[in-house]
PDB file of N, CA and C in Angstrom:
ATOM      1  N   UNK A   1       0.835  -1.183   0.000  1.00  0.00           N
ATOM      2  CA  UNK A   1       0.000   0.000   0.000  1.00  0.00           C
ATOM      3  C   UNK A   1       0.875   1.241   0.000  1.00  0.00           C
ATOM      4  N   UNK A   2       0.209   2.271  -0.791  1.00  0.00           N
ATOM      5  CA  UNK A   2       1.214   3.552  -1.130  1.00  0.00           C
ATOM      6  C   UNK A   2       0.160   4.538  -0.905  1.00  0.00           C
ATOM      7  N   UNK A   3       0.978   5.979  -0.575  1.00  0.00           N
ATOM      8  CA  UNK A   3      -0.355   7.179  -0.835  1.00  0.00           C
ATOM      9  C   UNK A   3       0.884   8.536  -0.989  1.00  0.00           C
ATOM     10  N   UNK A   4       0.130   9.144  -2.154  1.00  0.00           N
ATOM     11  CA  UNK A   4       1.438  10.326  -2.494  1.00  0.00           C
ATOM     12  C   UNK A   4       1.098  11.432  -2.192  1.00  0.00           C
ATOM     13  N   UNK A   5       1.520  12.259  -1.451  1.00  0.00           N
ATOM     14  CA  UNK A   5       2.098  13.427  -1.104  1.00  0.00           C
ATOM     15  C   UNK A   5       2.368  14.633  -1.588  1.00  0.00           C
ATOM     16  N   UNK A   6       2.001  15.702  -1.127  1.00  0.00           N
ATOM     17  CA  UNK A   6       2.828  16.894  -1.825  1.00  0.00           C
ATOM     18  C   UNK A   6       3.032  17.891  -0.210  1.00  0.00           C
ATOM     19  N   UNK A   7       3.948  18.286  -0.224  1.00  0.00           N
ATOM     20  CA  UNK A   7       4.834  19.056   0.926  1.00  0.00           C
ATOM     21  C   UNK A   7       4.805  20.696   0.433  1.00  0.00           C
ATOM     22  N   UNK A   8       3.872  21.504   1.489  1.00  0.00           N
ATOM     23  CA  UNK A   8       4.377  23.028   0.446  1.00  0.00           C
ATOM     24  C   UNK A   8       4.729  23.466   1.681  1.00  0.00           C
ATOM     25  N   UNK A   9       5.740  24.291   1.472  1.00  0.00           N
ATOM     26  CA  UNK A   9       6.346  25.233   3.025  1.00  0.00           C
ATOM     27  C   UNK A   9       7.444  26.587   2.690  1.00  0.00           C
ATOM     28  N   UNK A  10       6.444  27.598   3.132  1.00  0.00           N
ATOM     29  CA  UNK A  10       6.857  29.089   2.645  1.00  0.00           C
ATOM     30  C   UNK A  10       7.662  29.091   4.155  1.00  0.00           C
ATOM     31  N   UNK A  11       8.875  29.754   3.777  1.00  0.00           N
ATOM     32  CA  UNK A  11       9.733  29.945   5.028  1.00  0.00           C
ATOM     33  C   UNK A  11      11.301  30.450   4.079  1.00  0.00           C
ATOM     34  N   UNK A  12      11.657  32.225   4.627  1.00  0.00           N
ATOM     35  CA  UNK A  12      12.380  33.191   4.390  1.00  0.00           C
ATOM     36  C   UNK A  12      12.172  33.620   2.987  1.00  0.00           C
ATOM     37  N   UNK A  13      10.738  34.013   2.686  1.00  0.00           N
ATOM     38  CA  UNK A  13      10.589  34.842   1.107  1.00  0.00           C
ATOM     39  C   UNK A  13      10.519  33.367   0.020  1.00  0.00           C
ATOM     40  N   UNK A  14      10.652  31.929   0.460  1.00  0.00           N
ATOM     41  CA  UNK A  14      10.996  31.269  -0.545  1.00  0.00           C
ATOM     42  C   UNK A  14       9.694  30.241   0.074  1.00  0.00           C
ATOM     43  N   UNK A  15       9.513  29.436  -1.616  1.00  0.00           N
ATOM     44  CA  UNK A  15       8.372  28.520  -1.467  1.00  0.00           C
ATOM     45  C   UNK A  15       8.736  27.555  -1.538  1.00  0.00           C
ATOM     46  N   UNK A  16       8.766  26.263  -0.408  1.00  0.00           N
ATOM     47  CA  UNK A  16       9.687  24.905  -0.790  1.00  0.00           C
ATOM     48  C   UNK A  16       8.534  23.982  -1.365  1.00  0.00           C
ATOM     49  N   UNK A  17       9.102  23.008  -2.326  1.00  0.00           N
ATOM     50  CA  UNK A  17       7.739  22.024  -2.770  1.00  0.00           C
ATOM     51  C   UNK A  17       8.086  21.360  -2.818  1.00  0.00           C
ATOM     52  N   UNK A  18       7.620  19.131  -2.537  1.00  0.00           N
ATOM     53  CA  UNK A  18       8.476  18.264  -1.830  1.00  0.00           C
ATOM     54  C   UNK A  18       7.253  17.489  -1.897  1.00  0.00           C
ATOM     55  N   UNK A  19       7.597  16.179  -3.023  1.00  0.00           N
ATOM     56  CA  UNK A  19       6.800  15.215  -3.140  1.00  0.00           C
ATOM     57  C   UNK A  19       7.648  13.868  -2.047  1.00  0.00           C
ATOM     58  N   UNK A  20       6.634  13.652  -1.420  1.00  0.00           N
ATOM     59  CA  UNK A  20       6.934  12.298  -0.625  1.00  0.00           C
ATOM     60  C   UNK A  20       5.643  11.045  -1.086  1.00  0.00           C
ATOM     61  N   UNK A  21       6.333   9.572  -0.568  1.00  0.00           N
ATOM     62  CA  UNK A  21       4.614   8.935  -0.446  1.00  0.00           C
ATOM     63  C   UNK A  21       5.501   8.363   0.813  1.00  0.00           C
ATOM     64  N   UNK A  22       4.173   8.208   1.426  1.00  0.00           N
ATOM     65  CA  UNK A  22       3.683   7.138   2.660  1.00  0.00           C
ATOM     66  C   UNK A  22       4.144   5.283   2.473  1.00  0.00           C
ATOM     67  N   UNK A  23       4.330   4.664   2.752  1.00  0.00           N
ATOM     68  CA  UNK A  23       4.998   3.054   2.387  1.00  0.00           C
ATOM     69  C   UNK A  23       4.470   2.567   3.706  1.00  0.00           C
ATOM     70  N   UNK A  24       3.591   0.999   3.568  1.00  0.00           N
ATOM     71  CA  UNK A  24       2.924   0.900   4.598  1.00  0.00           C
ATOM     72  C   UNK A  24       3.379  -0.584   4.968  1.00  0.00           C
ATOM     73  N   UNK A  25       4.172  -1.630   5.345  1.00  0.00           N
ATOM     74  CA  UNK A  25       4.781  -2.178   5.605  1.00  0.00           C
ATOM     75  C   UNK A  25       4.035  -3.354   6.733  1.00  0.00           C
ATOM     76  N   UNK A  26       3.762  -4.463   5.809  1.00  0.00           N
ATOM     77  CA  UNK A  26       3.167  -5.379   7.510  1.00  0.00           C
ATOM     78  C   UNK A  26       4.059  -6.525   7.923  1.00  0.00           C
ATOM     79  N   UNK A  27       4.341  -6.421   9.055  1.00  0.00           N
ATOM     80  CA  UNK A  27       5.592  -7.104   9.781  1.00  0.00           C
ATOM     81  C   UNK A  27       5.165  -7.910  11.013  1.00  0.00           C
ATOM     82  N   UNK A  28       5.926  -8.876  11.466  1.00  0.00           N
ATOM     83  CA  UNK A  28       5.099  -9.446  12.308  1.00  0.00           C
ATOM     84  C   UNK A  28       5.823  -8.947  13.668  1.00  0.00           C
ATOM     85  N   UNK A  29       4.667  -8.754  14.587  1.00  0.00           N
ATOM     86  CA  UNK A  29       4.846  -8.014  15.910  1.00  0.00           C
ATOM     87  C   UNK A  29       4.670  -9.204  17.424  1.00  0.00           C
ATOM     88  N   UNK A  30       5.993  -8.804  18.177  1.00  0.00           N
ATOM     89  CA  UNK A  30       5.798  -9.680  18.955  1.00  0.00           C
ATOM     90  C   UNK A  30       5.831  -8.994  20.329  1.00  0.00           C
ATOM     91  N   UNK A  31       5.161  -9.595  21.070  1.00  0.00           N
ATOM     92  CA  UNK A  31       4.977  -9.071  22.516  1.00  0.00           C
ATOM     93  C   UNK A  31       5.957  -8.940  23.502  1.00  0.00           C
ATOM     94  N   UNK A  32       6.046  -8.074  24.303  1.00  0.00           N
ATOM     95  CA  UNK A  32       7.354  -8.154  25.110  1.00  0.00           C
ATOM     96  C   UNK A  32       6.645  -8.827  26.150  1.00  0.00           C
ATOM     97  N   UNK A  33       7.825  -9.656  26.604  1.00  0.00           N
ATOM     98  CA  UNK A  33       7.721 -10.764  27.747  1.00  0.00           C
ATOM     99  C   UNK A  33       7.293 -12.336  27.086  1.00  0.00           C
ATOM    100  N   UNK A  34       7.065 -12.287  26.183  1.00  0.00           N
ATOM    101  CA  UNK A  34       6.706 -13.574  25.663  1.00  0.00           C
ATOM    102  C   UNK A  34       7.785 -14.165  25.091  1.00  0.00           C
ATOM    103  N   UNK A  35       7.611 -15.439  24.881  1.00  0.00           N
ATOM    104  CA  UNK A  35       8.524 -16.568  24.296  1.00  0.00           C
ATOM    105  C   UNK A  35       8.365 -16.279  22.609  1.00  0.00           C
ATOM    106  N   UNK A  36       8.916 -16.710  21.630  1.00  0.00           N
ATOM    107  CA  UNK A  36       8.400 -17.046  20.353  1.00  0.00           C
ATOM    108  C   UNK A  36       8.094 -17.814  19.818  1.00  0.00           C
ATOM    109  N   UNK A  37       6.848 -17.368  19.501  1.00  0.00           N
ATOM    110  CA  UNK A  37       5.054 -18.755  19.695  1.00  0.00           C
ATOM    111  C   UNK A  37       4.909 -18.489  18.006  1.00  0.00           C
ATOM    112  N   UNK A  38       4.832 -19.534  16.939  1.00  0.00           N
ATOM    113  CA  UNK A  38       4.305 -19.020  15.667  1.00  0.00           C
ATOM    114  C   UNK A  38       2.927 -18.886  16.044  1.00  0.00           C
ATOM    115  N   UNK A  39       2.130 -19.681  16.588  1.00  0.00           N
ATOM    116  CA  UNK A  39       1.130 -19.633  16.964  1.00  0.00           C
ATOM    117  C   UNK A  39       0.707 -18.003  17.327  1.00  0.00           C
ATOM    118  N   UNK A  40       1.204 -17.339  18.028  1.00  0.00           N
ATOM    119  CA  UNK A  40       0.877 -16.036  18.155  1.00  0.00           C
ATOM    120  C   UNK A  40       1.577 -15.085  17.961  1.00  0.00           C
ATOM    121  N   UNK A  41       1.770 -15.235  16.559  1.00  0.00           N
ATOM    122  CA  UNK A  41       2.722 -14.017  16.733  1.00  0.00           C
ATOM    123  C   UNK A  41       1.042 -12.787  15.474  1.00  0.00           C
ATOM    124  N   UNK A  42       1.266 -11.993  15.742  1.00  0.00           N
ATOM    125  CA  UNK A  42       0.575 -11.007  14.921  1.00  0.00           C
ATOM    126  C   UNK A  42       1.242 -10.043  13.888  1.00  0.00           C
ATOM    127  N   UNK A  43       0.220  -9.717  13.086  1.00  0.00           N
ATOM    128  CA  UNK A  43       1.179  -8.714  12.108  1.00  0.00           C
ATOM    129  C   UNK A  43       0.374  -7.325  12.379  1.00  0.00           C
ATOM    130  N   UNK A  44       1.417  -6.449  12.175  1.00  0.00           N
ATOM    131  CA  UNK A  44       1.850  -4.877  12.214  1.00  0.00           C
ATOM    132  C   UNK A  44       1.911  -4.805  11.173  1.00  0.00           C
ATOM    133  N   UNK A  45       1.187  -3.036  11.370  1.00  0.00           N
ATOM    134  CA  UNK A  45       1.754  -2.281  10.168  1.00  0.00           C
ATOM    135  C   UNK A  45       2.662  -0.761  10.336  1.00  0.00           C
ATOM    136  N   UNK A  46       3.980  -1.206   9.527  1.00  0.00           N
ATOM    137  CA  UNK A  46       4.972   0.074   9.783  1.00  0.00           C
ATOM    138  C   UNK A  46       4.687   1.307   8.917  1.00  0.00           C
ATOM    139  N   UNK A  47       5.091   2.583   9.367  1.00  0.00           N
ATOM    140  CA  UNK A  47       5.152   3.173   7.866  1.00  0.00           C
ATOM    141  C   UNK A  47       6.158   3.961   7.697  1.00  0.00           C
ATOM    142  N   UNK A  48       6.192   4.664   6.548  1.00  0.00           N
ATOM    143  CA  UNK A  48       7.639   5.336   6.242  1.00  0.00           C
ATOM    144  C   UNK A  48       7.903   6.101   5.261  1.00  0.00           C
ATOM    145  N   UNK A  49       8.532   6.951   5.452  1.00  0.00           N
ATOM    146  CA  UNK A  49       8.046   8.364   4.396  1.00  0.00           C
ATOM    147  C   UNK A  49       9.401   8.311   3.333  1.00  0.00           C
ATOM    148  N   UNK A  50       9.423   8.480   2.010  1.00  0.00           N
ATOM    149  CA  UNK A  50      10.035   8.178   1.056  1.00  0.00           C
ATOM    150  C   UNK A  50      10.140   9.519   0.241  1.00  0.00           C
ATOM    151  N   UNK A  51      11.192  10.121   0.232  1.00  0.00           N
ATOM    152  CA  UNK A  51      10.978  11.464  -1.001  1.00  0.00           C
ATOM    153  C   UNK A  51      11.167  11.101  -2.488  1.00  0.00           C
ATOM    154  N   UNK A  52      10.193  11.436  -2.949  1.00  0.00           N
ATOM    155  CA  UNK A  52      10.254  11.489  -4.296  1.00  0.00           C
ATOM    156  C   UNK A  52      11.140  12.893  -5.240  1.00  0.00           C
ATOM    157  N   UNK A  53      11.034  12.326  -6.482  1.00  0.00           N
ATOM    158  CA  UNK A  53      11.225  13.903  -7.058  1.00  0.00           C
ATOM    159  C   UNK A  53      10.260  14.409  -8.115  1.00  0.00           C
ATOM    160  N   UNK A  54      10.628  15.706  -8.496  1.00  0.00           N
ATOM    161  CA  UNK A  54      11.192  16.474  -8.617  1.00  0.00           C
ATOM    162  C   UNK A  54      10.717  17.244  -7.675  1.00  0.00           C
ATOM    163  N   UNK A  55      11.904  17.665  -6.604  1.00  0.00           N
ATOM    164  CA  UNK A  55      11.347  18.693  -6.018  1.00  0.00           C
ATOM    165  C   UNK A  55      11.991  20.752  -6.622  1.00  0.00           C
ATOM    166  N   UNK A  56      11.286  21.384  -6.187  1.00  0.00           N
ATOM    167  CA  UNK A  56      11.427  22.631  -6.300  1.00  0.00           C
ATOM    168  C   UNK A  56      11.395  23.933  -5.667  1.00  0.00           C
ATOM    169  N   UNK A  57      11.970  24.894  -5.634  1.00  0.00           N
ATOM    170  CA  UNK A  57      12.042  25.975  -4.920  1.00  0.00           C
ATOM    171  C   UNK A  57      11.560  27.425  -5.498  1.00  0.00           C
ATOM    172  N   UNK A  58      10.733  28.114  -4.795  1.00  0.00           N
ATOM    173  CA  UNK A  58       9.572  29.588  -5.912  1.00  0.00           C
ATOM    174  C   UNK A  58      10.825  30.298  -4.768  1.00  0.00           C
ATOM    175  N   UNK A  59      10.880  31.490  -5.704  1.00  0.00           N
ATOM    176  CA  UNK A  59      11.901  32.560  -4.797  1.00  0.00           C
ATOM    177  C   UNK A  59      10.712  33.797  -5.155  1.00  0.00           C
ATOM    178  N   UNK A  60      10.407  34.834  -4.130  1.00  0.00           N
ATOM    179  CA  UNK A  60       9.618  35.389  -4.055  1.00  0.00           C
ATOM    180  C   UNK A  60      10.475  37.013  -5.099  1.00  0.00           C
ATOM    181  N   UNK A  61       9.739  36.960  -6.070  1.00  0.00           N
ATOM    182  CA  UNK A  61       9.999  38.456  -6.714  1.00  0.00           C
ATOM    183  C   UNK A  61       9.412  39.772  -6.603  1.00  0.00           C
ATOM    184  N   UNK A  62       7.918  39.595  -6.573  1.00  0.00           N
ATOM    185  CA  UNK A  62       7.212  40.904  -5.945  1.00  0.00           C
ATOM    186  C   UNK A  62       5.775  40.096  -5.304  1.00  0.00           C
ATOM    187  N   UNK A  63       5.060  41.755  -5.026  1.00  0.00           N
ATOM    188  CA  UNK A  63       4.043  41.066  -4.089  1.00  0.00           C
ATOM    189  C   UNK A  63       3.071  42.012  -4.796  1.00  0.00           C
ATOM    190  N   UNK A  64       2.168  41.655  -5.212  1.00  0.00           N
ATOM    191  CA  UNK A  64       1.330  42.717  -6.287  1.00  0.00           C
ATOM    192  C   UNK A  64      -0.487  42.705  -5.695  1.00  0.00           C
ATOM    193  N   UNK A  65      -0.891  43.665  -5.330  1.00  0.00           N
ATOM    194  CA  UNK A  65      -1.876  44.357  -4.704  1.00  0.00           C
ATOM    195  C   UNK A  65      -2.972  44.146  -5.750  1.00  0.00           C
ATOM    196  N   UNK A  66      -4.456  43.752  -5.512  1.00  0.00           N
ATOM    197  CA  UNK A  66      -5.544  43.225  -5.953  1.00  0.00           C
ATOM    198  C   UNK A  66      -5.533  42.200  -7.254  1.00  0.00           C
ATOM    199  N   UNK A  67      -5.617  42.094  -7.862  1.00  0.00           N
ATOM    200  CA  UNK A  67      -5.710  41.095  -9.235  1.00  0.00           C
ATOM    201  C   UNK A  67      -4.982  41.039  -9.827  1.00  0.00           C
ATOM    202  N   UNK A  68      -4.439  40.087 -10.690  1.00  0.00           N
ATOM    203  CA  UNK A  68      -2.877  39.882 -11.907  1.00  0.00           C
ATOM    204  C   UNK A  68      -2.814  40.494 -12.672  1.00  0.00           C
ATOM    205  N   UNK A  69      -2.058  41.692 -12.540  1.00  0.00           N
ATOM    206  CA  UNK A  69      -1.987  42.245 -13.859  1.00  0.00           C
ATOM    207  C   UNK A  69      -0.224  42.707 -13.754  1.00  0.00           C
ATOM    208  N   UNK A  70       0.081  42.380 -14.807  1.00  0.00           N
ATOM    209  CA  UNK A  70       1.624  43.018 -14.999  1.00  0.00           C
ATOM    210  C   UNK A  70       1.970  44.003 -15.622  1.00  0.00           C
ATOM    211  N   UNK A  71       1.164  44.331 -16.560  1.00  0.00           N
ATOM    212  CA  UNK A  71       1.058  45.819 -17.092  1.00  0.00           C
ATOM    213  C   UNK A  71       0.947  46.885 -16.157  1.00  0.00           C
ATOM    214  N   UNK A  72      -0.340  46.959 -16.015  1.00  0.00           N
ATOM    215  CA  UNK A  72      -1.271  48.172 -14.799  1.00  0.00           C
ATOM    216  C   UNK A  72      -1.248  47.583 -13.730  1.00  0.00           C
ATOM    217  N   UNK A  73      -0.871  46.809 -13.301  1.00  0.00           N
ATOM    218  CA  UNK A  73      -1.074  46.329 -11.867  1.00  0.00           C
ATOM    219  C   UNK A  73      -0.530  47.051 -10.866  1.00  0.00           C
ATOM    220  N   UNK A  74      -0.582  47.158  -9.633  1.00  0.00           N
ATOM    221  CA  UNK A  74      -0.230  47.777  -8.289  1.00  0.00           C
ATOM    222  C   UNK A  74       0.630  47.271  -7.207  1.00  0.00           C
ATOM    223  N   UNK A  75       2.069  47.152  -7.283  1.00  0.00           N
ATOM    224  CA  UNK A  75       2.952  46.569  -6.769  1.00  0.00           C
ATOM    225  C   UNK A  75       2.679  46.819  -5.325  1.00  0.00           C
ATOM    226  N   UNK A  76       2.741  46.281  -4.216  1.00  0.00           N
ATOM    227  CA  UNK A  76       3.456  46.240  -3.188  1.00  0.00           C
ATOM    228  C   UNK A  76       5.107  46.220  -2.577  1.00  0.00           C
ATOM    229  N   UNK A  77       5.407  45.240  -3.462  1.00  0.00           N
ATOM    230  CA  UNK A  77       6.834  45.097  -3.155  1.00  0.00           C
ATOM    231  C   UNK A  77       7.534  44.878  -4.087  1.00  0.00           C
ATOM    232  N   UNK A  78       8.540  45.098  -4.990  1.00  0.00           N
ATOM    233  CA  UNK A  78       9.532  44.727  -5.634  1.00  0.00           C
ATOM    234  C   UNK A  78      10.915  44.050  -5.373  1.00  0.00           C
ATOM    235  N   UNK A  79      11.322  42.669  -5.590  1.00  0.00           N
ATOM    236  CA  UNK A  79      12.647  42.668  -5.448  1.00  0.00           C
ATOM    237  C   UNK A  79      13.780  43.667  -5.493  1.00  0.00           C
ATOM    238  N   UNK A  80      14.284  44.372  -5.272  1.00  0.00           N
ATOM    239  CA  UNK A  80      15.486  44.981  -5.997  1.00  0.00           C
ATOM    240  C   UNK A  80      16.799  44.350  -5.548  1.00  0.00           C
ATOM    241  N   UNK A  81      18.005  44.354  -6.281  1.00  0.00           N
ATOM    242  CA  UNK A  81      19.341  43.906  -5.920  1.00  0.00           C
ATOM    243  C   UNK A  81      19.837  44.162  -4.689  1.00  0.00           C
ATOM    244  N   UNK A  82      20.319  43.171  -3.972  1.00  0.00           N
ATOM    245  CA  UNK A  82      21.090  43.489  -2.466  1.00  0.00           C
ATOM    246  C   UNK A  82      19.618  43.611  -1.483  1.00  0.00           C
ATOM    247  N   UNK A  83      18.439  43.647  -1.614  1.00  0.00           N
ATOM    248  CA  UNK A  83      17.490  44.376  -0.982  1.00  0.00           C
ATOM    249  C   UNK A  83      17.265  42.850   0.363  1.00  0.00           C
ATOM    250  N   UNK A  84      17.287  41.501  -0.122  1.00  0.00           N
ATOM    251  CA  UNK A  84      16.989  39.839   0.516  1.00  0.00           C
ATOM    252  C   UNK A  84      18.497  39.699   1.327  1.00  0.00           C
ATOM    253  N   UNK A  85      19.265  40.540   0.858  1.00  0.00           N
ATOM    254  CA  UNK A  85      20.671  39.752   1.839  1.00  0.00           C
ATOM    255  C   UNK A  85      20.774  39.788   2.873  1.00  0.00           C
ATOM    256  N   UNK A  86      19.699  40.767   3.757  1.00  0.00           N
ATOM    257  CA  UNK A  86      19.077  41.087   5.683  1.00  0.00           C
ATOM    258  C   UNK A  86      18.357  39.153   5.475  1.00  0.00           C
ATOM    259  N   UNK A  87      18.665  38.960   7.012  1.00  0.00           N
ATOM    260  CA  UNK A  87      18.049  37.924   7.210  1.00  0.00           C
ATOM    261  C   UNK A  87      16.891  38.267   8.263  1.00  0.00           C
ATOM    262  N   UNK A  88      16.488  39.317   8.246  1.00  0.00           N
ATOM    263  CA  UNK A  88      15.906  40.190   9.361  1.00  0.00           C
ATOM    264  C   UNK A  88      14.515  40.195   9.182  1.00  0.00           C
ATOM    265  N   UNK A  89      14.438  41.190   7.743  1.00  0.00           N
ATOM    266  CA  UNK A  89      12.940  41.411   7.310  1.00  0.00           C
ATOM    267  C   UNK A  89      12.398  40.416   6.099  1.00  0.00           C
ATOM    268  N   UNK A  90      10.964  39.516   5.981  1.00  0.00           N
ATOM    269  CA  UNK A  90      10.680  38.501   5.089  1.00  0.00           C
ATOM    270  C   UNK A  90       9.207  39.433   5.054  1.00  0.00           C
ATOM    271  N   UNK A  91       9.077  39.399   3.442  1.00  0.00           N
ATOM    272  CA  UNK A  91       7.736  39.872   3.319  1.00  0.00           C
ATOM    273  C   UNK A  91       6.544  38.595   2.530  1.00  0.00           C
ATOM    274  N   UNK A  92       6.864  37.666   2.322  1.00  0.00           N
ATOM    275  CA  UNK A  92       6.090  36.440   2.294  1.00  0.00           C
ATOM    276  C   UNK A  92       5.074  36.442   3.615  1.00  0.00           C
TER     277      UNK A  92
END
């Protein structure tokens, strides 16, 4: 049994994206204090997280105020050069 994943996590102006799946594993589980009985032994299920790819990284360029427009639109924020090298201020 499998189940796939997608990982999104905004953290310092940048967007991380990160496919994993789930792996579900049945093993046989034995009791503490007991002898080893085939008779009783039971099965478990393990699980375990697996990264897939392709993963990817969004770097934040501007931040643009009511609806998409790149022409007429209404910036909030602009990248400019040297402006991300503070580890101080994040506008994400």
């Amino acid at each position: 049994n499998m189940c796939v994943c997608v990982c999104v996590c905004a953290q310092r102006d940048f967007i991380f994206v990160r496919y994993h799946r789930y792996i579900f594993d049945e093993t046989e589980v034995q009791r503490e204090g007991e002898k080893k009985d085939p008779k009783k032994t039971e099965l478990g299920v393990k699980a375990r997280l697996q990264e897939l790819g392709p993963r990817f990284t969004l770097k934040l360029r501007w931040l643009q105020q009511g609806s998409f427009d790149t022409l007429h639109g209404e910036y909030e924020w602009l990248h400019r050069r040297g402006e991300m090298d503070g580890r101080r201020k994040f506008h994400l």
